[in-house]
Protein backbone atom coordinates (compact mmCIF):
# COMPACT_ATOMS: atom_id res chain seq x y z
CA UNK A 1 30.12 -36.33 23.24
CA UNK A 2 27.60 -33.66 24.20
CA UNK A 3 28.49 -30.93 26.23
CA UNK A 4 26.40 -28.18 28.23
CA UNK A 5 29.04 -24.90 28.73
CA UNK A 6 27.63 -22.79 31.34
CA UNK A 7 28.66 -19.47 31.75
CA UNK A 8 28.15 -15.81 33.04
CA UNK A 9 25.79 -13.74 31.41
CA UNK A 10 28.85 -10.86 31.32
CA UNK A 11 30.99 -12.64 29.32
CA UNK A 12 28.41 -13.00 26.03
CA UNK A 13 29.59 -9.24 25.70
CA UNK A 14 33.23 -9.80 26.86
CA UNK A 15 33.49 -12.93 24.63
CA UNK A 16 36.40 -13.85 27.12
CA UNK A 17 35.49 -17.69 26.86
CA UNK A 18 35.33 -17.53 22.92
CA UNK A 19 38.84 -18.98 22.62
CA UNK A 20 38.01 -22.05 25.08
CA UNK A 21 34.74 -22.40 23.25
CA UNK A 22 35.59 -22.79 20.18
CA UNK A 23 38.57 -25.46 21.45
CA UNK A 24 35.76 -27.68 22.38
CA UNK A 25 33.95 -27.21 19.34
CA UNK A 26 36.45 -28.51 17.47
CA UNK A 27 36.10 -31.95 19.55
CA UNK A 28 32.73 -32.06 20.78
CA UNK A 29 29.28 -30.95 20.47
CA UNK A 30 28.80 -27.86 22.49
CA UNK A 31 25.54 -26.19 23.74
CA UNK A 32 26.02 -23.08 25.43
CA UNK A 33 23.76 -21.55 28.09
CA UNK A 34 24.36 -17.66 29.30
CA UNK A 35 23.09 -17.27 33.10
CA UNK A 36 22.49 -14.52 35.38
CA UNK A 37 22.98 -14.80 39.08
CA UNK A 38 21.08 -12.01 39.43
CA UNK A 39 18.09 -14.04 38.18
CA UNK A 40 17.93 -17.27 40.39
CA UNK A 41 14.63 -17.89 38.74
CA UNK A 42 15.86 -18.03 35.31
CA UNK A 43 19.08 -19.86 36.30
CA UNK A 44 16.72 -22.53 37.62
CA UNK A 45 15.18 -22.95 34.33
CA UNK A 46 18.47 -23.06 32.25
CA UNK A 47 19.70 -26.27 34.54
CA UNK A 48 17.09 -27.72 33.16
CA UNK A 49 17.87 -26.72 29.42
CA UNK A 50 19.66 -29.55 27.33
CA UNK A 51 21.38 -31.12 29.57
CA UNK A 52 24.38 -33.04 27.81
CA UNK A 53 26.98 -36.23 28.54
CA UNK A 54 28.89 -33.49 30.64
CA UNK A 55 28.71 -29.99 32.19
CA UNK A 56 31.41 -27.41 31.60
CA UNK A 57 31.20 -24.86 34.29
CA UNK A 58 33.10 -21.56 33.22
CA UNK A 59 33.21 -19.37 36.33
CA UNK A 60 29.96 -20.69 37.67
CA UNK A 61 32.01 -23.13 39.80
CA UNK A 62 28.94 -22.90 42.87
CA UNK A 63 26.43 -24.50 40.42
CA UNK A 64 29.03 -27.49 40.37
CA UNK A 65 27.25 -29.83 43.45
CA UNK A 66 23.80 -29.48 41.73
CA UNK A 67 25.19 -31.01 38.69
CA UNK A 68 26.88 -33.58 40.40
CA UNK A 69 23.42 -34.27 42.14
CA UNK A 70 21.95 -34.58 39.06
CA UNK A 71 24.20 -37.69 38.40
CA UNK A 72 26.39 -35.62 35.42
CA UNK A 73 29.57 -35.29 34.65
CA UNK A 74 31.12 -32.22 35.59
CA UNK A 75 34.34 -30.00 34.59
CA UNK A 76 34.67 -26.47 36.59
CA UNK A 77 36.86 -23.74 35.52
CA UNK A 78 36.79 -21.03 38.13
CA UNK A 79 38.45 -17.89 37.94
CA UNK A 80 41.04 -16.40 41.03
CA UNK A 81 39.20 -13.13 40.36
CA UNK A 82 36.07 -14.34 41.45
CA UNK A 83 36.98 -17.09 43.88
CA UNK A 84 39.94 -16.80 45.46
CA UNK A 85 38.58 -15.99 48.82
CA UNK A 86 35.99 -18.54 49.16
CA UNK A 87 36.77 -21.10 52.12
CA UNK A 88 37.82 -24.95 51.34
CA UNK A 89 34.21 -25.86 51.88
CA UNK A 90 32.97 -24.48 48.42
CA UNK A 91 35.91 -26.90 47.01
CA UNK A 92 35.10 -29.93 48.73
CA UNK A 93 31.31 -29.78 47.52
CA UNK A 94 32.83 -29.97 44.18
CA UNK A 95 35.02 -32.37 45.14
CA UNK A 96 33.98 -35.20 42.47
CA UNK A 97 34.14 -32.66 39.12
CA UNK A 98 37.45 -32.18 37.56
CA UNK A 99 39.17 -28.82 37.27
CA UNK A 100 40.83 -27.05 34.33
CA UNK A 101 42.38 -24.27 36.32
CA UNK A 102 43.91 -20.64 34.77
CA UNK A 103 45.62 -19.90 37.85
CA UNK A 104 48.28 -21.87 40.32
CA UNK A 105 46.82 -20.63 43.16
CA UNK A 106 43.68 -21.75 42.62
CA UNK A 107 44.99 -25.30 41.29
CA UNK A 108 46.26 -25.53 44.72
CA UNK A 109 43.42 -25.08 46.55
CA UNK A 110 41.46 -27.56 44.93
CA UNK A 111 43.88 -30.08 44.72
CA UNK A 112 44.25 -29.56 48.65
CA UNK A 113 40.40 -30.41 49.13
CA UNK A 114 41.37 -34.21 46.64
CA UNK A 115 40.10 -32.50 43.22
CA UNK A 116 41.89 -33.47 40.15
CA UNK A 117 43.15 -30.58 38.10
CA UNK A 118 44.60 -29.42 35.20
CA UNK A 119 46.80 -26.15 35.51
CA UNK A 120 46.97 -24.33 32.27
CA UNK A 121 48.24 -20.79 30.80
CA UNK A 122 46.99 -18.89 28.08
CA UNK A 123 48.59 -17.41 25.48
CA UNK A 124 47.49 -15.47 22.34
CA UNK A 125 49.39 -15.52 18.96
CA UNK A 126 52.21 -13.63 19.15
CA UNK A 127 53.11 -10.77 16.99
CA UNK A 128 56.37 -11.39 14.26
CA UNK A 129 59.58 -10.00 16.36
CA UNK A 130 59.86 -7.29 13.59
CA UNK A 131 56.23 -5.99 14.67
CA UNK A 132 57.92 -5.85 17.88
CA UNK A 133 57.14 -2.12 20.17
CA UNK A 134 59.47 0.77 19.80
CA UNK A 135 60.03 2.75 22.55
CA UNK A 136 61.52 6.14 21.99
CA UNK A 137 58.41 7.83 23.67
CA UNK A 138 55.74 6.35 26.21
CA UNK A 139 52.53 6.28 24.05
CA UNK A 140 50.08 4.44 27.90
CA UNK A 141 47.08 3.15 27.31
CA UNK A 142 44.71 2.73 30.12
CA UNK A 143 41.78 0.41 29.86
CA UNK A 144 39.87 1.92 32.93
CA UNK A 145 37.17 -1.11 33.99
CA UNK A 146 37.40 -0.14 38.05
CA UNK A 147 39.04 3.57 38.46
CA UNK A 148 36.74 3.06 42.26
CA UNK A 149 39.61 0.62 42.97
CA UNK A 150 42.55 2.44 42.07
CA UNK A 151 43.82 1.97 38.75
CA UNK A 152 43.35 5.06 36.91
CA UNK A 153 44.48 8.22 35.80
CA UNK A 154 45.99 9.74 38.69
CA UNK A 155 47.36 6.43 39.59
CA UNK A 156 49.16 6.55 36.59
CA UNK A 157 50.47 9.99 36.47
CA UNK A 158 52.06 9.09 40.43
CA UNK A 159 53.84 5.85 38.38
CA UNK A 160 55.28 7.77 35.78
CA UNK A 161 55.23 11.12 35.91
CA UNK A 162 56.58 13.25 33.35
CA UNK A 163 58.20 10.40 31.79
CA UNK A 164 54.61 9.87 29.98
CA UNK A 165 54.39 11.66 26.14
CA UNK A 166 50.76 10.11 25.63
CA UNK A 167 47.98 8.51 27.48
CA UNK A 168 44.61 7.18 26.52
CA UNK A 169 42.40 5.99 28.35
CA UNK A 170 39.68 3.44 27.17
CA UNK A 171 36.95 4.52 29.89
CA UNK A 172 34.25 1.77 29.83
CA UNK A 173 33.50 0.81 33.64
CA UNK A 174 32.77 -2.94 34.38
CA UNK A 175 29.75 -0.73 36.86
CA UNK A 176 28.03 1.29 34.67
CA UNK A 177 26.73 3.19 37.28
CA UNK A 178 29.90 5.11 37.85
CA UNK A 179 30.28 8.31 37.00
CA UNK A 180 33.63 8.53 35.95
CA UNK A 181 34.39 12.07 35.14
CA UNK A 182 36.35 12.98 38.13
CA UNK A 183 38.75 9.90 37.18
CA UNK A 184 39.36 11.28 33.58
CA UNK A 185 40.36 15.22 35.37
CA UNK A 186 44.82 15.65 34.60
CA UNK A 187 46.52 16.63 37.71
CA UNK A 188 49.62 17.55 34.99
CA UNK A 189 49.88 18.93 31.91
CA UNK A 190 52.73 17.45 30.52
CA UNK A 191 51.22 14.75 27.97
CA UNK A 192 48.35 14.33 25.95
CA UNK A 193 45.30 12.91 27.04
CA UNK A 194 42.93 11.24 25.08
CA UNK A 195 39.85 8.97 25.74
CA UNK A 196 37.35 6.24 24.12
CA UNK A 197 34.68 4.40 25.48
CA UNK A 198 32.88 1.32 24.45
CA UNK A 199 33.38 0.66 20.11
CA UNK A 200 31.45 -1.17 17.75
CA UNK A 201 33.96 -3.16 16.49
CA UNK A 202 37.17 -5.33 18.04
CA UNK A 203 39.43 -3.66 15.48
CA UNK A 204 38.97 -0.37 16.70
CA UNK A 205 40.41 -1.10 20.03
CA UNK A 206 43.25 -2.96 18.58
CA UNK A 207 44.06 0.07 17.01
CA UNK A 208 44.69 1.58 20.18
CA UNK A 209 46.92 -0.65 21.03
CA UNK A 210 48.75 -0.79 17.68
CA UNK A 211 49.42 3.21 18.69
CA UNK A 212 50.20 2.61 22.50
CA UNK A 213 53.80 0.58 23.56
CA UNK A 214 52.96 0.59 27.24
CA UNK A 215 49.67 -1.47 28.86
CA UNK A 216 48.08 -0.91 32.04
CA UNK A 217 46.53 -3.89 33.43
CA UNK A 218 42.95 -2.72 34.19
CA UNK A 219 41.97 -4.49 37.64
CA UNK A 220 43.64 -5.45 40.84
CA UNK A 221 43.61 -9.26 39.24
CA UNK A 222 42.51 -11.67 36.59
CA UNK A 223 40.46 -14.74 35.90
CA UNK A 224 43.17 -15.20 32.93
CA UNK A 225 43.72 -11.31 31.61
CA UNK A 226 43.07 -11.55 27.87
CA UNK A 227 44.51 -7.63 28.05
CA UNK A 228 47.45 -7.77 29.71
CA UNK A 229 48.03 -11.06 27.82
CA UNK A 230 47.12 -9.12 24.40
CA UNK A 231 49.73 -6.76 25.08
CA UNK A 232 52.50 -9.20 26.13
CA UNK A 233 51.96 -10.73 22.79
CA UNK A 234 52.64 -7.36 21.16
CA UNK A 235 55.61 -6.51 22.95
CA UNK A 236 54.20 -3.83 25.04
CA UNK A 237 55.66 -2.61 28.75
CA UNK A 238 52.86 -4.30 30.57
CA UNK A 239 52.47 -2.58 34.40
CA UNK A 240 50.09 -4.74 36.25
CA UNK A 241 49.06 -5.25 40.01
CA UNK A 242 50.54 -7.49 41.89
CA UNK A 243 48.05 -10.15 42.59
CA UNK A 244 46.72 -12.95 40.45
CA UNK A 245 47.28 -14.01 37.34
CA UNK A 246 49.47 -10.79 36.79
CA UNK A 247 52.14 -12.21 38.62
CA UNK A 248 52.04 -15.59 37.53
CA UNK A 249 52.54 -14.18 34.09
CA UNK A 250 54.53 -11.52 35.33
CA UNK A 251 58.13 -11.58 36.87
CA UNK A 252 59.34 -8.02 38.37
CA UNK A 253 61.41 -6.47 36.35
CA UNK A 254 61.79 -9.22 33.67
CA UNK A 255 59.16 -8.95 31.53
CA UNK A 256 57.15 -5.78 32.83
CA UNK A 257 56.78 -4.21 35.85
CA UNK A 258 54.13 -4.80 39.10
CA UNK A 259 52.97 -2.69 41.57
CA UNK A 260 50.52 -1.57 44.82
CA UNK A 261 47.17 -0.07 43.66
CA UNK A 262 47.00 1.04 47.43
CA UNK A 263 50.63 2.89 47.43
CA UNK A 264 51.51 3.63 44.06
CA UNK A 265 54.96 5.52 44.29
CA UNK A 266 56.77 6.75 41.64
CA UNK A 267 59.01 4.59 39.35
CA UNK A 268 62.59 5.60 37.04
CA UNK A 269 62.40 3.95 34.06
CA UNK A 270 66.04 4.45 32.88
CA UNK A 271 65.95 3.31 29.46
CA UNK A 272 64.53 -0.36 30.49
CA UNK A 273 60.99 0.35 28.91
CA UNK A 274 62.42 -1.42 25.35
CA UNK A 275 64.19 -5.03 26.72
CA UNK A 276 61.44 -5.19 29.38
CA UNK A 277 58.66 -5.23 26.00
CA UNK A 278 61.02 -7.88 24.05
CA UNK A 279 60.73 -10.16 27.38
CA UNK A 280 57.13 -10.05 27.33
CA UNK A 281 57.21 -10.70 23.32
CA UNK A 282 59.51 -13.60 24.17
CA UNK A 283 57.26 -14.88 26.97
CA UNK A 284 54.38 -14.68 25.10
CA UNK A 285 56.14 -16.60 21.85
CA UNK A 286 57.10 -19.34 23.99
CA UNK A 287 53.64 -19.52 26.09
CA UNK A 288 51.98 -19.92 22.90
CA UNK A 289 53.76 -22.83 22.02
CA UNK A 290 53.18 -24.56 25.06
CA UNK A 291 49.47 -23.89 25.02
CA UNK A 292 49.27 -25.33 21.39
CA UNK A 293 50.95 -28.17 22.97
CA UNK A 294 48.25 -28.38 26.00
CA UNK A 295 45.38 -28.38 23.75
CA UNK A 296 45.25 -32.42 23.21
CA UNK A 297 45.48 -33.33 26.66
CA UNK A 298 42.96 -30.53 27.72
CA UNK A 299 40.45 -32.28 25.67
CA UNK A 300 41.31 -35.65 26.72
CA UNK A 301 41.64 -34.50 30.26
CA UNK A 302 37.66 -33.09 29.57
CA UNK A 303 36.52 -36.05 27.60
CA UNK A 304 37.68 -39.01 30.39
CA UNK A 305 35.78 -36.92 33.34
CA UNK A 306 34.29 -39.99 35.05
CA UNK A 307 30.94 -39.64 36.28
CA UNK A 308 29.74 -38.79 39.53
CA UNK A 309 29.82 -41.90 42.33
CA UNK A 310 26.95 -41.78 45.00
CA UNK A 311 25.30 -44.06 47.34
CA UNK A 312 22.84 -41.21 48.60
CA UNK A 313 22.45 -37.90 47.13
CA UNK A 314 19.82 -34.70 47.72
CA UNK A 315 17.08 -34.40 45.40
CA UNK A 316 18.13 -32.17 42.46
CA UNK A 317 15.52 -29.33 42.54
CA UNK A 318 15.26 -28.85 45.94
CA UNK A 319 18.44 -28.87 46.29
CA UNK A 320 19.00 -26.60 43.88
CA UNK A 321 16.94 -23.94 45.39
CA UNK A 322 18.52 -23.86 48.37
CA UNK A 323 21.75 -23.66 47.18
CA UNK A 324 21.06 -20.55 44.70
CA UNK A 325 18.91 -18.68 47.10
CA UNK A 326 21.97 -19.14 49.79
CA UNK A 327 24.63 -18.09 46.88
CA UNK A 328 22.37 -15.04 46.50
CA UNK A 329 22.32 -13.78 50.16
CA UNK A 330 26.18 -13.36 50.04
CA UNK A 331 29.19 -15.50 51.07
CA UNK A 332 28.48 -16.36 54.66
CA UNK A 333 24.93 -17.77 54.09
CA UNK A 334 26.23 -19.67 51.49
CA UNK A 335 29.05 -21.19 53.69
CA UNK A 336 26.97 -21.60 56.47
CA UNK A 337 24.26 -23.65 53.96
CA UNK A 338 27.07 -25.73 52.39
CA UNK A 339 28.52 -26.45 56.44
CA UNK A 340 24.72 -27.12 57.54
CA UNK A 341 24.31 -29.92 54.95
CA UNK A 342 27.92 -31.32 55.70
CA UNK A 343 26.39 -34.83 56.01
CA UNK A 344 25.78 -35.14 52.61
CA UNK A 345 29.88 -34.76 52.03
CA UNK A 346 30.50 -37.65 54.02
CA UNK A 347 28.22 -39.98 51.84
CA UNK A 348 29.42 -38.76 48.85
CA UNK A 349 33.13 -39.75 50.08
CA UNK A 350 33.13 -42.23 52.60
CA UNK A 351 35.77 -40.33 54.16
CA UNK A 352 34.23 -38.04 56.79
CA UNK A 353 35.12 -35.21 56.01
CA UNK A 354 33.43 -33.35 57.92
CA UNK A 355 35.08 -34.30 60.91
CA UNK A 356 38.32 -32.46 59.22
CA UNK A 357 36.27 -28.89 58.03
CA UNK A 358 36.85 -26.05 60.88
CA UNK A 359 33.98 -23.25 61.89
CA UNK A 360 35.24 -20.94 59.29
CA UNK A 361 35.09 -23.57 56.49
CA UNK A 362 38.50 -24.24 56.35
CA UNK A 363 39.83 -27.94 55.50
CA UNK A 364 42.27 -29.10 58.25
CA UNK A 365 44.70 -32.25 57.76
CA UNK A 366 43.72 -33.42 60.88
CA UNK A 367 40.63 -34.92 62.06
CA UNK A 368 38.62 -32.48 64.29
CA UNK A 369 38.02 -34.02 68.05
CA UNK A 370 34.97 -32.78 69.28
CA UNK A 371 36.40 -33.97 73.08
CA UNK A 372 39.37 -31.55 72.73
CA UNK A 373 40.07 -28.95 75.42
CA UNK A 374 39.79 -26.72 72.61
CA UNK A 375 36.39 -27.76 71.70
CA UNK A 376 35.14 -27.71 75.76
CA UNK A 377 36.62 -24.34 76.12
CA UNK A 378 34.40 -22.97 73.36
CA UNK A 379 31.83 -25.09 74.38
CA UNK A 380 31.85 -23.44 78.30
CA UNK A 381 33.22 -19.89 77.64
CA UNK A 382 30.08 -17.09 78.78
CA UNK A 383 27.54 -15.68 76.60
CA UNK A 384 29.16 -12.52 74.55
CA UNK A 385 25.46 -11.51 73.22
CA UNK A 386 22.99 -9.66 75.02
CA UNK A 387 20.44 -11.72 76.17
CA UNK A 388 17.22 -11.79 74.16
CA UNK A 389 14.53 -9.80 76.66
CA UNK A 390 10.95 -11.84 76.96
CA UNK A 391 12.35 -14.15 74.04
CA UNK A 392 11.57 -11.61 71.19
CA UNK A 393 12.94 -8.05 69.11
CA UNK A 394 10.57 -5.50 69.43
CA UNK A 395 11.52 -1.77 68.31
CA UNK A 396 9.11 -0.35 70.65
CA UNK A 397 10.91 -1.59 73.34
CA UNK A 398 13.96 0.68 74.78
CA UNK A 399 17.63 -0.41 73.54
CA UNK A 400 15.80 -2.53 71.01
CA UNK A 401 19.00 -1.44 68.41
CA UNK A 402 21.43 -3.76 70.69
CA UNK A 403 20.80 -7.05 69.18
CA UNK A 404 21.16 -6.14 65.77
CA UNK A 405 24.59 -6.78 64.21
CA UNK A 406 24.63 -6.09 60.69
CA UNK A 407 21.76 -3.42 58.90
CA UNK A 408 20.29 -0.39 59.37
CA UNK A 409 16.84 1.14 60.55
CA UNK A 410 14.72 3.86 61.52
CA UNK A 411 11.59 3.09 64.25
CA UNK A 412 8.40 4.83 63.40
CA UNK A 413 4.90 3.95 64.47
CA UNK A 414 6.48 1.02 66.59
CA UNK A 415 7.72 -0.70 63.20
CA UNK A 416 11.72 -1.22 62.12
CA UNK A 417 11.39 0.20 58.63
CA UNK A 418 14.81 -1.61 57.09
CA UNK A 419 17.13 0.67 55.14
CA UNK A 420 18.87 -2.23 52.71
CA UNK A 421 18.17 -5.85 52.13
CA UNK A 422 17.78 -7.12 55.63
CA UNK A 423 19.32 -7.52 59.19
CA UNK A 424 21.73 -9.76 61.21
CA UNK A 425 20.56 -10.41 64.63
CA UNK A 426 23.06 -11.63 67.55
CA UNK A 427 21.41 -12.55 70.77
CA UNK A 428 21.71 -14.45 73.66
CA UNK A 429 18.80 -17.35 74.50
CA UNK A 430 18.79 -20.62 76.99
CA UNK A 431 18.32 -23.71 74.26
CA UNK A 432 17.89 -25.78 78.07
CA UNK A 433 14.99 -23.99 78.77
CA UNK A 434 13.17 -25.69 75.84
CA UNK A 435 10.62 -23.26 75.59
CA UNK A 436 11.55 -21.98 71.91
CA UNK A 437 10.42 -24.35 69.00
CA UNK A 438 8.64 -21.67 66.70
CA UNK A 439 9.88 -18.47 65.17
CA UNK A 440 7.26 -15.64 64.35
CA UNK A 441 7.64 -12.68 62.13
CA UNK A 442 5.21 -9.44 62.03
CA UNK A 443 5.97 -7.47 58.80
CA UNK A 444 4.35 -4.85 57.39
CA UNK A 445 5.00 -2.85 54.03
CA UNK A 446 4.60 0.92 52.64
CA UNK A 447 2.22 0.15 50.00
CA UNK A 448 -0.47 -2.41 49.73
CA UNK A 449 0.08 -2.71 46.31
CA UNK A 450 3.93 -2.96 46.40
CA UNK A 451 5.00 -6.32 44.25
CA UNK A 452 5.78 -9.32 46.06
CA UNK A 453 9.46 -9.98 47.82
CA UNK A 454 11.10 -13.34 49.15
CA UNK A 455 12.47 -13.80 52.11
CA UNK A 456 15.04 -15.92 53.46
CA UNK A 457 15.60 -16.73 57.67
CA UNK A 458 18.69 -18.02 58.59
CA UNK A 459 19.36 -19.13 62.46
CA UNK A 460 23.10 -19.67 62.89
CA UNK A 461 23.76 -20.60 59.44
CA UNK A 462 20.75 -23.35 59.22
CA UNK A 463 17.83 -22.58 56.47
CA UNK A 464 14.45 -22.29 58.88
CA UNK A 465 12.53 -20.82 56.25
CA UNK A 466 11.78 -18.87 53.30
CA UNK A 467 8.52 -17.17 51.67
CA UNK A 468 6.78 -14.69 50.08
CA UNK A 469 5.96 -11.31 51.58
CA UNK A 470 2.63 -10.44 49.67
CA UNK A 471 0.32 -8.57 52.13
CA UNK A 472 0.71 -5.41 53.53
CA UNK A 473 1.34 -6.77 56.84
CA UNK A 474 1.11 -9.61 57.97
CA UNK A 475 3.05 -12.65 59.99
CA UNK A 476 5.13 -15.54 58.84
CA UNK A 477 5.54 -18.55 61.31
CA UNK A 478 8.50 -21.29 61.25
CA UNK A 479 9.58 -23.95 62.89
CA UNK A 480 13.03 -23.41 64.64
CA UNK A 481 14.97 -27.27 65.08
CA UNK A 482 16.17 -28.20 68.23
CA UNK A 483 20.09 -28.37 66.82
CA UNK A 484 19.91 -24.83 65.03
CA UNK A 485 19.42 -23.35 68.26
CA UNK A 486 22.56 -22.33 70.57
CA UNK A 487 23.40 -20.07 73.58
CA UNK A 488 24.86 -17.48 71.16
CA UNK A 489 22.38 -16.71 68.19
CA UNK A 490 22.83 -15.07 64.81
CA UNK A 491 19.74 -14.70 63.40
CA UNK A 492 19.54 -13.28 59.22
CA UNK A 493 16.41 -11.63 58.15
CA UNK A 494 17.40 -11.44 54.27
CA UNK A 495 15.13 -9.94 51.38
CA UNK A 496 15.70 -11.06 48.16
CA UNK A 497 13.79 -10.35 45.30
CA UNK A 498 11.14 -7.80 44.79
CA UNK A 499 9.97 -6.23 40.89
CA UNK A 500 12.87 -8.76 39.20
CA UNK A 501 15.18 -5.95 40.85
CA UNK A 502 18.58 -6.52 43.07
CA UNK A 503 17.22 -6.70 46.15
CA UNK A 504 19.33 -3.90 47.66
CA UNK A 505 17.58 -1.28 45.14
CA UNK A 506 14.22 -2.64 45.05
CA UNK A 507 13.47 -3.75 49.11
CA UNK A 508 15.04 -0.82 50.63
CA UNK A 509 13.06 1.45 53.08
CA UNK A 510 9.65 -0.72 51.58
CA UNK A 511 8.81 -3.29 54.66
CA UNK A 512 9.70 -3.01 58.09
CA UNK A 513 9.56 -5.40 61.08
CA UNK A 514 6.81 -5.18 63.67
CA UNK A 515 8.08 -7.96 65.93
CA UNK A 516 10.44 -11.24 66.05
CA UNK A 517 9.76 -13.36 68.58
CA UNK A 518 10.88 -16.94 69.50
CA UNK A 519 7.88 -19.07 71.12
């Protein structure tokens, strides 16, 4: 069988997938494709790159319903760290894949929306017990990936005071844009600081943690956690935070210790620090085993993935497009374009489900009555948005600034020059009237010769149009559908690409809008 593994661009320098990799090498024939959401351009040409018998997604698990579109088999492997907070919605969509999940809580979402899944855990090799950590002396080590979010230094020296003899810290930020100097400044001068940042070789970090007995757990939670799973599997005092996986590799107190990044108080060790290590040695032996044991029905549970079963599906590219430009303009466009094209659910699965998703996405157990009182109170309750003066947004007009919800600008010469990568509009409008069937935009931009940008307009989570901003003014016109139009309007304005930049860098303070007016 030939397989397509997708992953993250980030992770061909983590190498955090290497050891699933090379478990499917052993069995199949893998091709392996590195993409950038950042690039939606570029991620639209690798879907197109070698496409095998089956797709492994590894935490690209919102490319899953283009696959499935594409008729292939599909197996998603999502991380908690990086969906966890997503609504049922982006589950259902990938409701025909099969999941190998790293984390219970995830593995319970999915199986809620009718996904099959396979819960796993990871372990690494454990050390021999006689390699076992010592622990006459608390030799910390501190691999600091987001000090911005609370696990750092000074963190540390609240946990454990002056019961710390050394502490290193491995300073390599996951944003390399942080300065992290002011993390790295001792508030006491009781131990010895030392730091490292990035090597050029694996073996000099594991010398670090040969020297170290206890591990902080570098972020607020894990995909998996090679680190903290590393250090278990030397016998180190792991402290972690107390969200996922930590703490479903974790117990309190049993086999290391888990705490609040947001009130980090001070904790006693009292001579624990030594069977608290052996417990995470011990969990780690026995994890291993099991995992060794997993590996045969991992690969059968991958290689029996049946294929996708449609009677109607959306074309591929389009689709495609739509989806990534969405994923790009942040969470709530891309829920609102996955609950505008709901429809297509309900052919996949025969099942209507959309008659059982709620407004925020949400998949109930119950079949959603549109007749209910609830649904004809929120039907007839009163407009909550201002009402929409002369049908358009025009920043020459007086009190202009009240419609917009989300965004920032400055008026000059009778033009909203945006400060970031768009704005949110909520507004009041009469859909009865019938008199609004067209949207039109008047842009302009600071330099003629500025490089193109896209744009995206989204009218209460519906897709009315996107485009290219290439003059140096100019207006855009689009056709507004009857059913995307309510009494209460959110209107997004959303920028974003310009120079192959992030949008947010490369739009802001560059175009401006001149007028937005419904006709």
């Amino acid at each position: 069988m030939k397989i397509l593994f997708v992953d993250h661009i980030f992770h061909q320098k983590t190498r955090s997938s290497e050891f699933f990799r090379a478990l499917l090498k052993r069995f199949f024939d893998v091709r392996t494709i590195y993409v950038d959401p950042d690039e939606p351009g570029r991620l639209l040409e690798a879907l197109g790159e070698g496409t095998r018998d089956l797709v492994v997604l590894w935490q690209m698990d919102y490319l899953a319903p283009i696959f499935l579109a594409m008729g292939l088999r599909v197996v998603v492997i999502p991380m908690y760290d990086g969906s966890a907070n997503l609504p049922d919605v982006h589950w259902l969509w990938a409701k025909q894949a099969r999941f190998v999940n790293f984390s219970r809580q995830i593995h319970a979402k999915v199986t809620r929306c009718g996904s099959e899944s396979l819960l796993v855990k990871y372990f690494k090799p454990p050390v021999r017990e006689n390699q076992i950590k010592t622990f006459d002396k608390l030799s910390i080590l501190l691999w600091q990936r987001r000090p911005e979010h609370g696990i750092n230094l000074h963190a540390i020296e609240r946990l454990l005071g002056d019961q710390i003899s050394t502490l290193h810290v491995h300073d390599t930020p996951d944003d390399e844009r942080i300065d992290s100097a002011s993390y790295l400044r001792p508030t006491l001068s009781s131990y010895a600081l030392t730091t490292s940042t990035w090597f050029k070789s694996s073996g000099e970090y594991a010398r670090l943690l040969d020297a170290a007995n206890v591990f902080i757990a570098p972020r607020r939670s894990e995909g998996i956690g090679m680190a903290f799973i590393e250090a278990m599997s030397r016998g180190c005092l792991v402290f972690a935070s107390d969200d996922a996986t930590h703490d479903e590799y974790i117990a309190n107190w049993v086999n290391g210790v888990l705490f609040n990044p947001d009130n980090v108080g001070h904790v006693e060790m009292h001579g624990r620090e030594a069977g608290l290590g052996r417990m995470a040695w011990r969990t780690a032996q026995q994890g291993y085993e099991r995992w060794l044991a997993a590996e045969a029905e991992i690969v059968e549970f991958i290689r029996t993935t049946p294929k996708p079963m449609f009677d109607k599906r959306p074309d591929p590219a389009d689709f495609a497009r739509s989806l990534i430009a969405h994923y790009e303009a942040g969470v709530e466009q891309y829920k609102s374009f996955l609950m505008s094209n709901m429809h297509y659910l309900d052919v996949f699965y025969g099942d209507e489900v959309s008659s059982r998703v709620l407004e925020n996405g949400m998949l109930s157990m119950q079949r959603i009555d549109a007749r209910s009182a609830a649904a004809k109170k929120h039907l007839q309750r009163t407009t909550s948005m201002p009402w929409l003066d002369q049908n358009r947004f025009d920043p020459s007009m007086p009190g202009s600034g009240r419609y917009v919800m989300e965004g920032n600008f400055h008026v000059e010469d009778d033009c909203a020059w945006i400060a970031g990568d768009g704005l949110t509009f909520g507004f009041a409008l009469d859909p009865s009237l019938g008199v609004t069937d067209s949207l039109r935009v008047s842009y302009r931009r600071v330099d003629e010769q500025a490089d193109d940008a896209q744009y995206l307009l989204m009218l209460n989570g519906w897709s009315i149009g996107v485009g290219v901003l290439g003059d140096a003014e100019g207006d855009f016109v689009h056709t507004v559908p009857a059913h995307a139009l309510k009494r209460n309007n959110v209107l997004r304005i959303q920028i974003l690409r310009s120079s192959g930049k992030s949008s947010a860098s490369a739009a802001r303070g560059l175009w401006g809008l001149a007028r937005v007016e419904f006709a």
